[in-house]
C-alpha atoms as a PDB file:
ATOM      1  CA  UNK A   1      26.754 -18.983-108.563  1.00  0.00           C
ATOM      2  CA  UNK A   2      29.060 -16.857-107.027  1.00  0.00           C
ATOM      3  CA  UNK A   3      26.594 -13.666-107.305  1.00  0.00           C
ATOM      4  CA  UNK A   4      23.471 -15.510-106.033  1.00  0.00           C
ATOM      5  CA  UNK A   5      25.806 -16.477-102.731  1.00  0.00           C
ATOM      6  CA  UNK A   6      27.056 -12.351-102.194  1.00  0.00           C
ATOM      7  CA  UNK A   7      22.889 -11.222-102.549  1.00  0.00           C
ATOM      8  CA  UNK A   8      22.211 -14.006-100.112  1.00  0.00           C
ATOM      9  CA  UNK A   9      24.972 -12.712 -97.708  1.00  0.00           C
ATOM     10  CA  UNK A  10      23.888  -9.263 -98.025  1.00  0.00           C
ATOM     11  CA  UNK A  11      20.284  -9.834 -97.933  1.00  0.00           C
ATOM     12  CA  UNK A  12      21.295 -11.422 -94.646  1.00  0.00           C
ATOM     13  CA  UNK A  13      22.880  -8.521 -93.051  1.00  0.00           C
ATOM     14  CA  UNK A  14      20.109  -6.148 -94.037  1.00  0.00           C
ATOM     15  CA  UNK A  15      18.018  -8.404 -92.120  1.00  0.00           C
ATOM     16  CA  UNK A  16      19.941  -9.052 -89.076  1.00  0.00           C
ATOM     17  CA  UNK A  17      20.823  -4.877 -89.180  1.00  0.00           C
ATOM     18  CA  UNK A  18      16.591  -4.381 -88.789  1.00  0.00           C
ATOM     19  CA  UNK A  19      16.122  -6.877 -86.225  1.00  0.00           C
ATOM     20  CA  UNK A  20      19.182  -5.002 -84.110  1.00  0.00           C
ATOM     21  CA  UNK A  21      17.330  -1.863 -84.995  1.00  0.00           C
ATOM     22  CA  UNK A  22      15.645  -1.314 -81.900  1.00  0.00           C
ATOM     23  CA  UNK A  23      13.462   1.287 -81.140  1.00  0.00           C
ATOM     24  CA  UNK A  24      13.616   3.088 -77.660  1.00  0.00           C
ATOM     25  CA  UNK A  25      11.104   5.469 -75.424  1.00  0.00           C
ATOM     26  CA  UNK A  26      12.648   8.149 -73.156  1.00  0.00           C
ATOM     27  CA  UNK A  27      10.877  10.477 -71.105  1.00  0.00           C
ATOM     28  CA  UNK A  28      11.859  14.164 -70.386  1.00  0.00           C
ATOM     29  CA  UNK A  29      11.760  15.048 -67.299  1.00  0.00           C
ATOM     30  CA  UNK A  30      12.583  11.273 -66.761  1.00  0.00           C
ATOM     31  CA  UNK A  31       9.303  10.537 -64.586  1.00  0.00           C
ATOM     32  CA  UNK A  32       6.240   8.748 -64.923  1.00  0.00           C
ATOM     33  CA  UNK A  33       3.725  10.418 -62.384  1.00  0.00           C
ATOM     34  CA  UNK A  34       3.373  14.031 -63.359  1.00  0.00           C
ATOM     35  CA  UNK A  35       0.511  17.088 -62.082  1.00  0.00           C
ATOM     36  CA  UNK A  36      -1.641  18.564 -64.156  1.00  0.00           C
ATOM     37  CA  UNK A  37      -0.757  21.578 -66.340  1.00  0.00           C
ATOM     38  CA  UNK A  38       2.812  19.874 -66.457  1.00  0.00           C
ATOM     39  CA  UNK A  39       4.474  19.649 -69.662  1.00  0.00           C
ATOM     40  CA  UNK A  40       6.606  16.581 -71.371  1.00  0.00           C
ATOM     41  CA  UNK A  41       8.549  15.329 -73.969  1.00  0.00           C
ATOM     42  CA  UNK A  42       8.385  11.832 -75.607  1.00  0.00           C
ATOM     43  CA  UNK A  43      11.048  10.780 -77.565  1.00  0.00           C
ATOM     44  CA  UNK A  44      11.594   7.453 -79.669  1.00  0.00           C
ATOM     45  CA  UNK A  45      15.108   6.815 -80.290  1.00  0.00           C
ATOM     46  CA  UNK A  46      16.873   3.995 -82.384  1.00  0.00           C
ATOM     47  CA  UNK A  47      20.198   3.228 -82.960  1.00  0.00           C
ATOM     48  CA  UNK A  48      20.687   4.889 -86.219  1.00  0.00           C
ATOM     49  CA  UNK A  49      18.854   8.144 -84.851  1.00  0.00           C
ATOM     50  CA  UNK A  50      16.402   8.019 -87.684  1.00  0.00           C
ATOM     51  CA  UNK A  51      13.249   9.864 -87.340  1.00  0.00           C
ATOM     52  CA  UNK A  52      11.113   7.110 -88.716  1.00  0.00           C
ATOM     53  CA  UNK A  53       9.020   6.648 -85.117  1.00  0.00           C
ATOM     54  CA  UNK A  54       5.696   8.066 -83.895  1.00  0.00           C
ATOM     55  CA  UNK A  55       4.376   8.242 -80.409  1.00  0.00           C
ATOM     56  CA  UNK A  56       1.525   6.525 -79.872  1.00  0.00           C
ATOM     57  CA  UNK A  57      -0.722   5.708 -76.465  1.00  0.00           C
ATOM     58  CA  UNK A  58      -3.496   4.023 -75.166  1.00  0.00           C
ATOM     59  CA  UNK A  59      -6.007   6.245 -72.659  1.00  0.00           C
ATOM     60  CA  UNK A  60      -9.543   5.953 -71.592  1.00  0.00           C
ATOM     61  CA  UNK A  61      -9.796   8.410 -74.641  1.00  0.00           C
ATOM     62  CA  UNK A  62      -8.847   5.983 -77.175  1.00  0.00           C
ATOM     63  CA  UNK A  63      -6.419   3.515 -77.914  1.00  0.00           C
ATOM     64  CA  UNK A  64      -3.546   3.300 -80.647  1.00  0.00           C
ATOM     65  CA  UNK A  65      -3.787   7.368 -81.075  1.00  0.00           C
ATOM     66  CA  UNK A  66      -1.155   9.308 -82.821  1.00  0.00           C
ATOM     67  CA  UNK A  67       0.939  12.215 -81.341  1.00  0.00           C
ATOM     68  CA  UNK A  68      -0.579  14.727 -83.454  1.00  0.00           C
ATOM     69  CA  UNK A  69      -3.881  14.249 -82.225  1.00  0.00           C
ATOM     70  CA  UNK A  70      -2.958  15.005 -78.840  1.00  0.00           C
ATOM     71  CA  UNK A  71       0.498  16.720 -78.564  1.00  0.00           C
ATOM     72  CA  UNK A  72       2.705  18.701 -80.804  1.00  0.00           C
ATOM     73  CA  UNK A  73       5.093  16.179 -83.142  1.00  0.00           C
ATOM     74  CA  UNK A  74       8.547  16.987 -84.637  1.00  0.00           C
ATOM     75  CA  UNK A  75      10.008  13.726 -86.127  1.00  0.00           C
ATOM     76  CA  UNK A  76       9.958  11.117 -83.572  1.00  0.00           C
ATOM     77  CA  UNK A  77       9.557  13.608 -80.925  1.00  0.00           C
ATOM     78  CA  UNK A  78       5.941  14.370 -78.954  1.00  0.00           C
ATOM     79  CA  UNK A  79       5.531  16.832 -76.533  1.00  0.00           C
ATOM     80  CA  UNK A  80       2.395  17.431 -74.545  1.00  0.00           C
ATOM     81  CA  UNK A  81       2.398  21.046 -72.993  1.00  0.00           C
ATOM     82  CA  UNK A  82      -0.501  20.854 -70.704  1.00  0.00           C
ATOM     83  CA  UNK A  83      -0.988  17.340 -69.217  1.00  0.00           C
ATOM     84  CA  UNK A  84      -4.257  16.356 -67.885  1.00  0.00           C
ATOM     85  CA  UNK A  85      -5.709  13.631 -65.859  1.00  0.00           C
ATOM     86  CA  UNK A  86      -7.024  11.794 -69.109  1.00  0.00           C
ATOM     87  CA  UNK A  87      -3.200  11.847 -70.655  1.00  0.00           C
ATOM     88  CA  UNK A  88      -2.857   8.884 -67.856  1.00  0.00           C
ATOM     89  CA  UNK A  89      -2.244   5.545 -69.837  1.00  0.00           C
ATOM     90  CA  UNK A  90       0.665   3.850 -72.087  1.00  0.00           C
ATOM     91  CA  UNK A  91       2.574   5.127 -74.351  1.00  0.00           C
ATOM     92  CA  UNK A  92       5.234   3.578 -76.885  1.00  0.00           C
ATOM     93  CA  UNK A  93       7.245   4.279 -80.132  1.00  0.00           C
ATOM     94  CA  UNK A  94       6.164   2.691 -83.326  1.00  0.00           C
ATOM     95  CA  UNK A  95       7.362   2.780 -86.683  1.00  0.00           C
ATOM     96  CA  UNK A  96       5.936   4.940 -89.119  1.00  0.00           C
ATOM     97  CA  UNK A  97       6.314   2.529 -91.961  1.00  0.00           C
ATOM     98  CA  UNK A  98       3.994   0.195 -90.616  1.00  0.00           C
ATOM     99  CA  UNK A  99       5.873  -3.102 -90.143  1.00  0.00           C
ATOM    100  CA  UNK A 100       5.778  -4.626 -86.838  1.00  0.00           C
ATOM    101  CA  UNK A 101       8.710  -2.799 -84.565  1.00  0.00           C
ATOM    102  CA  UNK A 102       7.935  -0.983 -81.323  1.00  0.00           C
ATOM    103  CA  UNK A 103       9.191  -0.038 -78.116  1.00  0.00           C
ATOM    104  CA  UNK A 104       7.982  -1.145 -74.650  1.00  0.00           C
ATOM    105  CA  UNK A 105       5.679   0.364 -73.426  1.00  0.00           C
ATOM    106  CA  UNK A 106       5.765   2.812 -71.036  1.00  0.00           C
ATOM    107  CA  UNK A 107       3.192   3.981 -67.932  1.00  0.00           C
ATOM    108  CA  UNK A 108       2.347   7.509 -67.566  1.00  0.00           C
ATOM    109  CA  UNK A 109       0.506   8.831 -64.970  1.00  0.00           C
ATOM    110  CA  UNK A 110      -1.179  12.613 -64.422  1.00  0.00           C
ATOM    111  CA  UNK A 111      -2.502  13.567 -61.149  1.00  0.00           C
ATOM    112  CA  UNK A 112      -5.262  15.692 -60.339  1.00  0.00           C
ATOM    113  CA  UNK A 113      -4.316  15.265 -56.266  1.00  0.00           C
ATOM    114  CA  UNK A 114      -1.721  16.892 -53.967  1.00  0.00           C
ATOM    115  CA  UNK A 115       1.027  14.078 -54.222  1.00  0.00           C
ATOM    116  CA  UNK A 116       2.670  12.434 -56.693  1.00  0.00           C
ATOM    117  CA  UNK A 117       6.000   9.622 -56.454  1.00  0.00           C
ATOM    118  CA  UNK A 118       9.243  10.179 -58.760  1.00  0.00           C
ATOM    119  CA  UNK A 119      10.504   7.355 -59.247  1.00  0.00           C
ATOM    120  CA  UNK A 120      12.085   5.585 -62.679  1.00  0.00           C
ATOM    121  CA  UNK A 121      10.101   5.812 -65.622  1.00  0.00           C
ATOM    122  CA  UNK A 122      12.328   2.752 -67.218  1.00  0.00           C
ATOM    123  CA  UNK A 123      13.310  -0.544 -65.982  1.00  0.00           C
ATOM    124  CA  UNK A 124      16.241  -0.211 -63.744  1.00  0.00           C
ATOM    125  CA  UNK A 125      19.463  -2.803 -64.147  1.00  0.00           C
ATOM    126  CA  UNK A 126      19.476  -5.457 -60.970  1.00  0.00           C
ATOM    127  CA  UNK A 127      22.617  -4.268 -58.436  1.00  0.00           C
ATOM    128  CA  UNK A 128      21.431  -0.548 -58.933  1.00  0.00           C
ATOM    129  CA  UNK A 129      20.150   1.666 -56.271  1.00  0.00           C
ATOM    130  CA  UNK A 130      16.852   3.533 -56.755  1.00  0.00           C
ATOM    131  CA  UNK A 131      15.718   6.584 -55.364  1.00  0.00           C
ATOM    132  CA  UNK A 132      12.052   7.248 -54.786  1.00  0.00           C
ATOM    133  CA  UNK A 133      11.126  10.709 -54.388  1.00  0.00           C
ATOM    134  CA  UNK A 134       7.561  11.852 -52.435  1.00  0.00           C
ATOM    135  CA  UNK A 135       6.960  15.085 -53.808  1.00  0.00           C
ATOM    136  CA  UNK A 136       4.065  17.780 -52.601  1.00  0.00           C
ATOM    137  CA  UNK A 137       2.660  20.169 -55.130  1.00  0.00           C
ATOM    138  CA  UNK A 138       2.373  22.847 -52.762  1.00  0.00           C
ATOM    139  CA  UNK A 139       5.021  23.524 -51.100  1.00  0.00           C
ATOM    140  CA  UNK A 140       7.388  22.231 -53.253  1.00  0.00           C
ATOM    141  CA  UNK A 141      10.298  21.835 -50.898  1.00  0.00           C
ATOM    142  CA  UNK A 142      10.430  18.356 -49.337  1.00  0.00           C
ATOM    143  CA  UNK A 143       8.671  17.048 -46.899  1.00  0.00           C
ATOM    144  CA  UNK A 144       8.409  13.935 -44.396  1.00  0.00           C
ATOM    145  CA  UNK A 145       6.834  11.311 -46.601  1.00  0.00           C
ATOM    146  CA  UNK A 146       5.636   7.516 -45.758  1.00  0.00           C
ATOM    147  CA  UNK A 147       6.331   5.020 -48.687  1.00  0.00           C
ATOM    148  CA  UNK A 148       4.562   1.539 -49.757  1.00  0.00           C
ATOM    149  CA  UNK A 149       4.925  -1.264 -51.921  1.00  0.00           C
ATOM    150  CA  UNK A 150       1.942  -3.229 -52.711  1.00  0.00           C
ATOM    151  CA  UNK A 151      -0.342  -1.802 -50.468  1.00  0.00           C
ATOM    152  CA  UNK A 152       2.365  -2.145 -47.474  1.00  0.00           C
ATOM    153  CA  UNK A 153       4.576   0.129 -45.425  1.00  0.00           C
ATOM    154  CA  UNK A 154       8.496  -0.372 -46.211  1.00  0.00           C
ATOM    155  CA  UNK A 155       9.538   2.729 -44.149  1.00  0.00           C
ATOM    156  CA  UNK A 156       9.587   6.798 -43.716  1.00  0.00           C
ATOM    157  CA  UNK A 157      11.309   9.142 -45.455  1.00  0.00           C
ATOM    158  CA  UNK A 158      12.387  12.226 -43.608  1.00  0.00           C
ATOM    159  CA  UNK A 159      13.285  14.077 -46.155  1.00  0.00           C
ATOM    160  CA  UNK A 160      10.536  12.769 -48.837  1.00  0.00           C
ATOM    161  CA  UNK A 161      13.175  10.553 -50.116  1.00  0.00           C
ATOM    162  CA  UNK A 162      14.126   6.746 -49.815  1.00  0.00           C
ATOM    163  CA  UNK A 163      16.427   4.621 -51.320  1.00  0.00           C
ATOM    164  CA  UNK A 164      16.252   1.005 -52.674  1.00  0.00           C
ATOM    165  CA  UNK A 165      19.713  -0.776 -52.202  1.00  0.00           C
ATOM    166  CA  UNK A 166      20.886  -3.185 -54.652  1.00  0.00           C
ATOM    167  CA  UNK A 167      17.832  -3.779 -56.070  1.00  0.00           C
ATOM    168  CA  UNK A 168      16.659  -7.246 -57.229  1.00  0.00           C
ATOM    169  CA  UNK A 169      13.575  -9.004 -59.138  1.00  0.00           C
ATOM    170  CA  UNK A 170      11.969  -8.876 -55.431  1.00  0.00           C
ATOM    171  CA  UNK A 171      11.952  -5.498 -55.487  1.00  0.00           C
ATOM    172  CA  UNK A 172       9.875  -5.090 -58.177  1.00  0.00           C
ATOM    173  CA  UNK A 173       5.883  -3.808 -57.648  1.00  0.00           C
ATOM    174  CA  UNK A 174       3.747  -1.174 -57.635  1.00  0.00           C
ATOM    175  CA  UNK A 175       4.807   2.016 -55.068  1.00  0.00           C
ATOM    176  CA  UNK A 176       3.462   5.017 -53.562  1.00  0.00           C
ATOM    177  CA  UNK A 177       3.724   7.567 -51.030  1.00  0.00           C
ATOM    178  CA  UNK A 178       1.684   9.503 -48.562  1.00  0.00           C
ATOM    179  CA  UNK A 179       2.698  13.417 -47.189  1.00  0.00           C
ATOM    180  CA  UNK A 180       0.856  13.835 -44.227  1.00  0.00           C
ATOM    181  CA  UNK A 181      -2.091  16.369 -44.441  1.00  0.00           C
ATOM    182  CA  UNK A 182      -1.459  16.814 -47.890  1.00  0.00           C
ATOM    183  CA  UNK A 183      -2.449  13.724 -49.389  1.00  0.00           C
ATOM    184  CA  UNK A 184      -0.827  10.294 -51.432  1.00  0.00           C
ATOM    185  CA  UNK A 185       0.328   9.694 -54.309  1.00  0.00           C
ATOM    186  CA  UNK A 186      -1.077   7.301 -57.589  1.00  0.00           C
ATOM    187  CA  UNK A 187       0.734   4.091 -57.765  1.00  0.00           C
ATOM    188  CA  UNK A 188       3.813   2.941 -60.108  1.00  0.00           C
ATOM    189  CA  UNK A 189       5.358   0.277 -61.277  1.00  0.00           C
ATOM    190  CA  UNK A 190       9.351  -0.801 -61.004  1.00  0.00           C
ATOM    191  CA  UNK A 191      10.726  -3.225 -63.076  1.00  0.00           C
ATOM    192  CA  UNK A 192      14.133  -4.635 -62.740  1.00  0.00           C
ATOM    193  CA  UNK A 193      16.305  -6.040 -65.597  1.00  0.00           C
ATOM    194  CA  UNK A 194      18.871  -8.547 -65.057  1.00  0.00           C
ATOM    195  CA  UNK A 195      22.205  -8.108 -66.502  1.00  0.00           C
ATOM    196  CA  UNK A 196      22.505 -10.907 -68.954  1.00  0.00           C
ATOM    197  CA  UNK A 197      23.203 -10.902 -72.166  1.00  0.00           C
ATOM    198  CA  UNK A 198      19.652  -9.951 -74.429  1.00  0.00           C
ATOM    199  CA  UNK A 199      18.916 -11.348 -78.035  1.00  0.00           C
ATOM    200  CA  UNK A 200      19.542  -8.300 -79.223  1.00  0.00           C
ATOM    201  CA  UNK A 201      23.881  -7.931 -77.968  1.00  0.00           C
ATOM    202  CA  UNK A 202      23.770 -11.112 -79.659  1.00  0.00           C
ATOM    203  CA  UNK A 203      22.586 -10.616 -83.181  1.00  0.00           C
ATOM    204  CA  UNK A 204      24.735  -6.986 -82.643  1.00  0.00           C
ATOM    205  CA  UNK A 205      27.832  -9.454 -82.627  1.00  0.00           C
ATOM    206  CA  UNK A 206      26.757 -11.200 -84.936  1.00  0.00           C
ATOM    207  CA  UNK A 207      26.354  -8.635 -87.497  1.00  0.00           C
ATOM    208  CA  UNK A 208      29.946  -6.946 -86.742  1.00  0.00           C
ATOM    209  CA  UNK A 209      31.309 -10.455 -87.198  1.00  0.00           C
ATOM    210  CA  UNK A 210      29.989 -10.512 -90.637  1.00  0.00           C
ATOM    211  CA  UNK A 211      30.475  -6.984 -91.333  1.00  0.00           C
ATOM    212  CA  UNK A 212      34.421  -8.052 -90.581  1.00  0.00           C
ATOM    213  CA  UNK A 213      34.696 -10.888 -92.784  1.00  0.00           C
ATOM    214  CA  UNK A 214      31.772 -10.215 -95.645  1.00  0.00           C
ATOM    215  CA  UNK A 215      34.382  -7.614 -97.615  1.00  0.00           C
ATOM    216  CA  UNK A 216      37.085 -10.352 -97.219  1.00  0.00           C
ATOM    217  CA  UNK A 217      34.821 -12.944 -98.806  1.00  0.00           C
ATOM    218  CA  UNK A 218      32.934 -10.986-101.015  1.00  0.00           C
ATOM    219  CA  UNK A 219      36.247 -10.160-102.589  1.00  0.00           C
ATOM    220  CA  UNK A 220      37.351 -13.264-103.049  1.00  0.00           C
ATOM    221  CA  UNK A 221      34.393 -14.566-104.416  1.00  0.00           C
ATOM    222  CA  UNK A 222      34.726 -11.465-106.849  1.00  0.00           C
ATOM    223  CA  UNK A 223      38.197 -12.415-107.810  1.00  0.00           C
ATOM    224  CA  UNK A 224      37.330 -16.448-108.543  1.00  0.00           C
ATOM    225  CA  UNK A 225      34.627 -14.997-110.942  1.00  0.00           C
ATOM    226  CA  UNK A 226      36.642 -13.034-112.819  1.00  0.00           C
ATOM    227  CA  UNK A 227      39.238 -15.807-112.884  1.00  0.00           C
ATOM    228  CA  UNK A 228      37.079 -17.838-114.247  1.00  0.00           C
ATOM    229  CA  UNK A 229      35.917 -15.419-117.078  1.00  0.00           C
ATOM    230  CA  UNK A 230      39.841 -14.859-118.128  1.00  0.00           C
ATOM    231  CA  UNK A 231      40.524 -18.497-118.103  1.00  0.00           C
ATOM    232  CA  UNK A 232      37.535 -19.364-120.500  1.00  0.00           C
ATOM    233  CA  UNK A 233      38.276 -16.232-122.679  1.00  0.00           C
ATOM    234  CA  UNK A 234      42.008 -17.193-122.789  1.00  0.00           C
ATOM    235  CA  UNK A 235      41.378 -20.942-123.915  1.00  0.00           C
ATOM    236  CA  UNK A 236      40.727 -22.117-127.577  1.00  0.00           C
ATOM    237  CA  UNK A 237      37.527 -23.175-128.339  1.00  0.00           C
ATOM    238  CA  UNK A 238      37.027 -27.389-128.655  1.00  0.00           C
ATOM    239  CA  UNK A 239      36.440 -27.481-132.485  1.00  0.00           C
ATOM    240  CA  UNK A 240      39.444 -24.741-133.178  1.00  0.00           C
ATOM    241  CA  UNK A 241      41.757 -27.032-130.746  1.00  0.00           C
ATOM    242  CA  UNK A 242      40.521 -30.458-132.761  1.00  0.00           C
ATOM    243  CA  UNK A 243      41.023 -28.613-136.280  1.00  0.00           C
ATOM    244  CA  UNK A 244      45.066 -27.567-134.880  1.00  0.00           C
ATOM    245  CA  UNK A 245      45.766 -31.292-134.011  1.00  0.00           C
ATOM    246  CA  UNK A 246      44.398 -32.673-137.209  1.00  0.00           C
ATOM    247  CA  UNK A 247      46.715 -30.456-139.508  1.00  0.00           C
ATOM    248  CA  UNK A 248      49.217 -31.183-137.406  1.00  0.00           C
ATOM    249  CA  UNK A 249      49.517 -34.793-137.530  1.00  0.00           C
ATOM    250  CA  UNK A 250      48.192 -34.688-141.093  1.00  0.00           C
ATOM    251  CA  UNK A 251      52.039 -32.642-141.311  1.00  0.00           C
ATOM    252  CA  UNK A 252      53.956 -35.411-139.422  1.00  0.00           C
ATOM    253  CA  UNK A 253      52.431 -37.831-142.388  1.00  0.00           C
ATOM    254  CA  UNK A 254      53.702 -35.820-144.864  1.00  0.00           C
ATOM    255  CA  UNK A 255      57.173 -36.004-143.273  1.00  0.00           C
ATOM    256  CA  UNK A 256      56.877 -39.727-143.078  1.00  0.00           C
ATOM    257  CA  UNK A 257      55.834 -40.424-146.739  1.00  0.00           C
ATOM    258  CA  UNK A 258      58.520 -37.991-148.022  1.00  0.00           C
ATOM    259  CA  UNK A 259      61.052 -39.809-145.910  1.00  0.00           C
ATOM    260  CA  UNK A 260      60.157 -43.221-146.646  1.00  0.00           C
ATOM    261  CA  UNK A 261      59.875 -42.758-150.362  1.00  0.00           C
ATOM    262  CA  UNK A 262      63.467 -40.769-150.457  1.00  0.00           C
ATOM    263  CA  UNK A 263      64.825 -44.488-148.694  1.00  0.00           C
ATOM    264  CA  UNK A 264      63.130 -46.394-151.746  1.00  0.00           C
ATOM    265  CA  UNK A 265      64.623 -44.878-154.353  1.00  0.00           C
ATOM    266  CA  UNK A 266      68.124 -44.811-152.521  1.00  0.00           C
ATOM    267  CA  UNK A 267      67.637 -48.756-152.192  1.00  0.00           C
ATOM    268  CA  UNK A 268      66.340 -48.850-156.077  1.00  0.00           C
ATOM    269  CA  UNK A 269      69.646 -46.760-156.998  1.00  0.00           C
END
């Protein structure tokens, strides 16, 4: 009983310990418009840095492809050296073992133009300020730049820069840029995250509660059993202890009949 209860417990942690296994995507340079002939780096990253992930995306070129059909992959690490406008689609981490885990999803986008917007290539936490970069690829240095979200103006940048304060859920949307005489930009998305607590903080406590206590129990359960083992091994078995108790009082009769027949033949005398 007790050793179906400790498999159960432990089968439970290895299963909470997956499900807290979560897979991320990060980007390097940490972007998601790029120009052509640009190089970058994919890399999927879990929490017990195993290299159990591949990269995989979804283009006008086909979907669910893996890295090695159209970058260069080490581990759970893609990089694409030359990026063209047909790299443009989503990419995410997904295990290599085939069950069911995977990263979001992230949007990548190559342009063929002038422009391009740097802006977060991951969701950014509500509260934070983002900066949105309007970058020309010729010249580089920066230059006045007009930004929109959703297809509307939201202000100039004089610099090529502009900054979203404290962001918020209504912040989120698709953005671009213009530079004049030199062209705009493709569109991206920002997404904000709110700050509370996720499924996944959860089951992490979860599992270091049990992580705390599971040695404490486990050896007590461990210690009952063998407990239990030295108590039946110490006591006599039923028939032995039945077999003791019979000779015994068959001895106490003995006694009696000697005793009462020495009294007789006293009485007799």
């Amino acid at each position: 009983m007790e050793g179906t209860s400790v498999l159960r417990l432990l089968a439970l942690i290895s299963l909470l310990s997956r499900s807290t296994n979560q897979v991320h995507l990060t980007v390097s340079p940490s972007r998601s418009q790029f120009f052509e002939y640009e190089s970058v780096i994919l890399i999927c990253e879990d929490e017990n840095g195993s290299d159990g992930w591949t990269v995989r995306r979804n283009t006008r070129r086909g979907n669910r492809t893996e890295c090695v059909w159209w970058g260069i992959s080490a581990g759970s690490t893609c990089k694409i050296s030359y990026l063209f406008e047909h790299d443009t689609g989503l990419y995410w981490c997904e295990s290599m073992s085939g069950s069911s885990s995977s990263s979001s999803s992230i949007q990548l986008s190559v342009s063929g133009g002038s422009v391009i917007l740097q802006s977060p290539v991951l969701p950014v936490m509500e509260g934070d300020d983002v900066t949105l970069s309007c970058r020309a690829k010729n010249p580089t240095h920066n230059l006045p730049a007009a930004f929109y979200k959703d297809g509307s103006f939201i202000g100039d940048g004089p610099s090529g820069h502009m900054t979203l304060l404290h962001v918020s859920s209504s912040d989120e949307g698709l953005y671009k840029c213009n530079i004049s005489r030199h062209g705009e930009s493709p569109s991206s998305r920002i997404s904000v995250k709110g700050k509370h607590p996720t499924t996944v903080s959860l089951h992490s406590r979860l599992v270091c509660h049990l992580l705390v206590v599971c040695p404490y129990f486990i050896s007590t359960l461990l210690m009952l059993s063998l407990f239990r083992q030295r108590t039946k091994a110490n006591d006599p078995p039923v028939s032995e202890e039945m077999t003791s108790s019979f000779h015994a009082g068959q001895g106490l009769d003995d006694v009696y009949e000697n005793v009462i027949s020495d009294v007789t033949t006293q009485h007799h005398f």
